[in-house]
Protein backbone atom coordinates (compact mmCIF):
# COMPACT_ATOMS: atom_id res chain seq x y z
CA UNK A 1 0.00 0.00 0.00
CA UNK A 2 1.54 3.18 -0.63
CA UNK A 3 0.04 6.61 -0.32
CA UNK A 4 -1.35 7.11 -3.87
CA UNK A 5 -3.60 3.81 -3.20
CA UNK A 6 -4.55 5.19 -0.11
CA UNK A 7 -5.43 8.78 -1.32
CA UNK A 8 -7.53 7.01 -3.95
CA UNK A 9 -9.66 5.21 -1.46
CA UNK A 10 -13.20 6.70 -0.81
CA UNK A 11 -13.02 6.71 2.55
CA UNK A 12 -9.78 9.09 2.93
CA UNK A 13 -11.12 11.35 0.80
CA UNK A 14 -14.56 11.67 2.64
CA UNK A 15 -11.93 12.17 5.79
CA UNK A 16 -9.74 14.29 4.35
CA UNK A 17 -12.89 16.84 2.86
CA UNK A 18 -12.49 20.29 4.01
CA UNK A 19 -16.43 20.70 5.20
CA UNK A 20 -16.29 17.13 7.21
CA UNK A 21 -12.77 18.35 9.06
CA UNK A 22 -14.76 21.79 9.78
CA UNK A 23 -17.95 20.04 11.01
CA UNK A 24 -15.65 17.22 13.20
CA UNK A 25 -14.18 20.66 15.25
CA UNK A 26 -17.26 22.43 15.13
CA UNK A 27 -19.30 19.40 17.28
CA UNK A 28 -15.99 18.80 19.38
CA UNK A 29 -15.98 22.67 20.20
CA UNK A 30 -19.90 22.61 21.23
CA UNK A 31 -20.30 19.41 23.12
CA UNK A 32 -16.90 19.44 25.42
CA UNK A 33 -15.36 22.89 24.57
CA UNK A 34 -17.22 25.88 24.41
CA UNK A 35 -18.82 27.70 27.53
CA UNK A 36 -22.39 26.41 26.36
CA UNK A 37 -21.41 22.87 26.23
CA UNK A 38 -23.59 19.70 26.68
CA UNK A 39 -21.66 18.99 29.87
CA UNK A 40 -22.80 22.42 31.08
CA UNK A 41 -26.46 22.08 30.47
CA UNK A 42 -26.33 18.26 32.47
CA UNK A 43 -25.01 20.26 34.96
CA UNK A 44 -27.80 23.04 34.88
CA UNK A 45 -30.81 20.32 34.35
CA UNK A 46 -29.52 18.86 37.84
CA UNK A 47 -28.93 21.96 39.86
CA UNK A 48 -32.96 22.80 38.38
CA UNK A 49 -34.10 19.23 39.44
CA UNK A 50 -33.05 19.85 42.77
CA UNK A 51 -34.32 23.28 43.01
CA UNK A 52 -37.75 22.43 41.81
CA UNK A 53 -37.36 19.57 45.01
CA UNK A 54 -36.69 22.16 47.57
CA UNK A 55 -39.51 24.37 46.15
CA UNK A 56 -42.26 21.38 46.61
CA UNK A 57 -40.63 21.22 49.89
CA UNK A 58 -41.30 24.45 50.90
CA UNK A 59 -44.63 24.43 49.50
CA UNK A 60 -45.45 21.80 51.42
CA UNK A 61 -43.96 23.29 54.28
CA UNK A 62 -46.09 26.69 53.60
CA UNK A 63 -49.56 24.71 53.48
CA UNK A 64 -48.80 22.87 56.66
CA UNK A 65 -47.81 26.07 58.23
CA UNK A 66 -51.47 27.78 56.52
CA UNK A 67 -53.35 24.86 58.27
CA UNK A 68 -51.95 25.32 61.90
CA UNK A 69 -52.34 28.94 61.49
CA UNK A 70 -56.43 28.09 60.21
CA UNK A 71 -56.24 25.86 63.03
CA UNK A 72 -55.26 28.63 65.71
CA UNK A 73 -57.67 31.63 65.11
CA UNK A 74 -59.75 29.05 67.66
CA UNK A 75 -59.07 30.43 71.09
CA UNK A 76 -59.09 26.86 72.30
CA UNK A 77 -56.98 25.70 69.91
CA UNK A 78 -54.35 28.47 70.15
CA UNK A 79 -54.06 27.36 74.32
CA UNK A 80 -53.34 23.73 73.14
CA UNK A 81 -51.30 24.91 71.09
CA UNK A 82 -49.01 27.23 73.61
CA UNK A 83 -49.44 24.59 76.25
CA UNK A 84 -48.30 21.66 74.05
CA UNK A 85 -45.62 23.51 72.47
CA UNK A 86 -44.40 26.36 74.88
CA UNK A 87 -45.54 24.44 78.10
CA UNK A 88 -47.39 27.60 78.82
CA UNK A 89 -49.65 27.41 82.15
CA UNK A 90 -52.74 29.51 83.55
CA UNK A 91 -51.77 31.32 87.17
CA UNK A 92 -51.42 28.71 90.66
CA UNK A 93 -51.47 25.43 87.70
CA UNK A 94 -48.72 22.85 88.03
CA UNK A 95 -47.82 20.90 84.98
CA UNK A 96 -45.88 17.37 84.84
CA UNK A 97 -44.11 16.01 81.98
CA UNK A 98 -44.59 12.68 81.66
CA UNK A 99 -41.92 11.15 79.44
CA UNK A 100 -41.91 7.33 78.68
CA UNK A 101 -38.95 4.90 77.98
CA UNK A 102 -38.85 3.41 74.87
CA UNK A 103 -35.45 1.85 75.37
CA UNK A 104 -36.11 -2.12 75.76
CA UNK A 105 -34.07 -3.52 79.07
């Protein structure tokens, strides 16, 4: 084989064309190269996946936080509330805590 065979060959000169060389560095350059990359947007999609998980979270968070506030424009419900939570007590009232074990022996 010597290199007039191989120039004759279809296949080295669909290589060797000008446009296909051209096109071969303009994909390199845009998937791994340039500041737009592929690799750059896989990056992006995750850092939006988990933002879009911490906003559900929060939403959840706000409509659980909606419901107790629904819950506490009841005057009853707003004392259980600061006596469960704050251990608040009415004037000459004594309040135990009653903790149980749940450590098996």
């Amino acid at each position: 084989m010597n290199l007039k065979s191989i120039k004759n060959k279809p296949s080295f000169k669909i290589i060797t064309n000008l446009y296909v060389i051209i096109l071969t560095v303009f994909v390199i350059w845009m998937l791994f190269l340039d500041e737009n990359s592929y690799l750059t947007h896989r990056e992006f999609n995750k850092e939006i996946e988990e933002l879009e998980t911490w906003i559900e979270y929060h939403k959840q968070k706000i409509a659980n936080d909606k419901e107790t506030i629904e819950k506490l424009k009841d005057s009853l419900e707003l004392e259980r509330y600061a006596r469960e939570k704050y251990l608040m007590k009415k004037e000459n009232e004594d309040i135990y805590i009653i903790e149980f074990d749940t450590i098996k022996k």
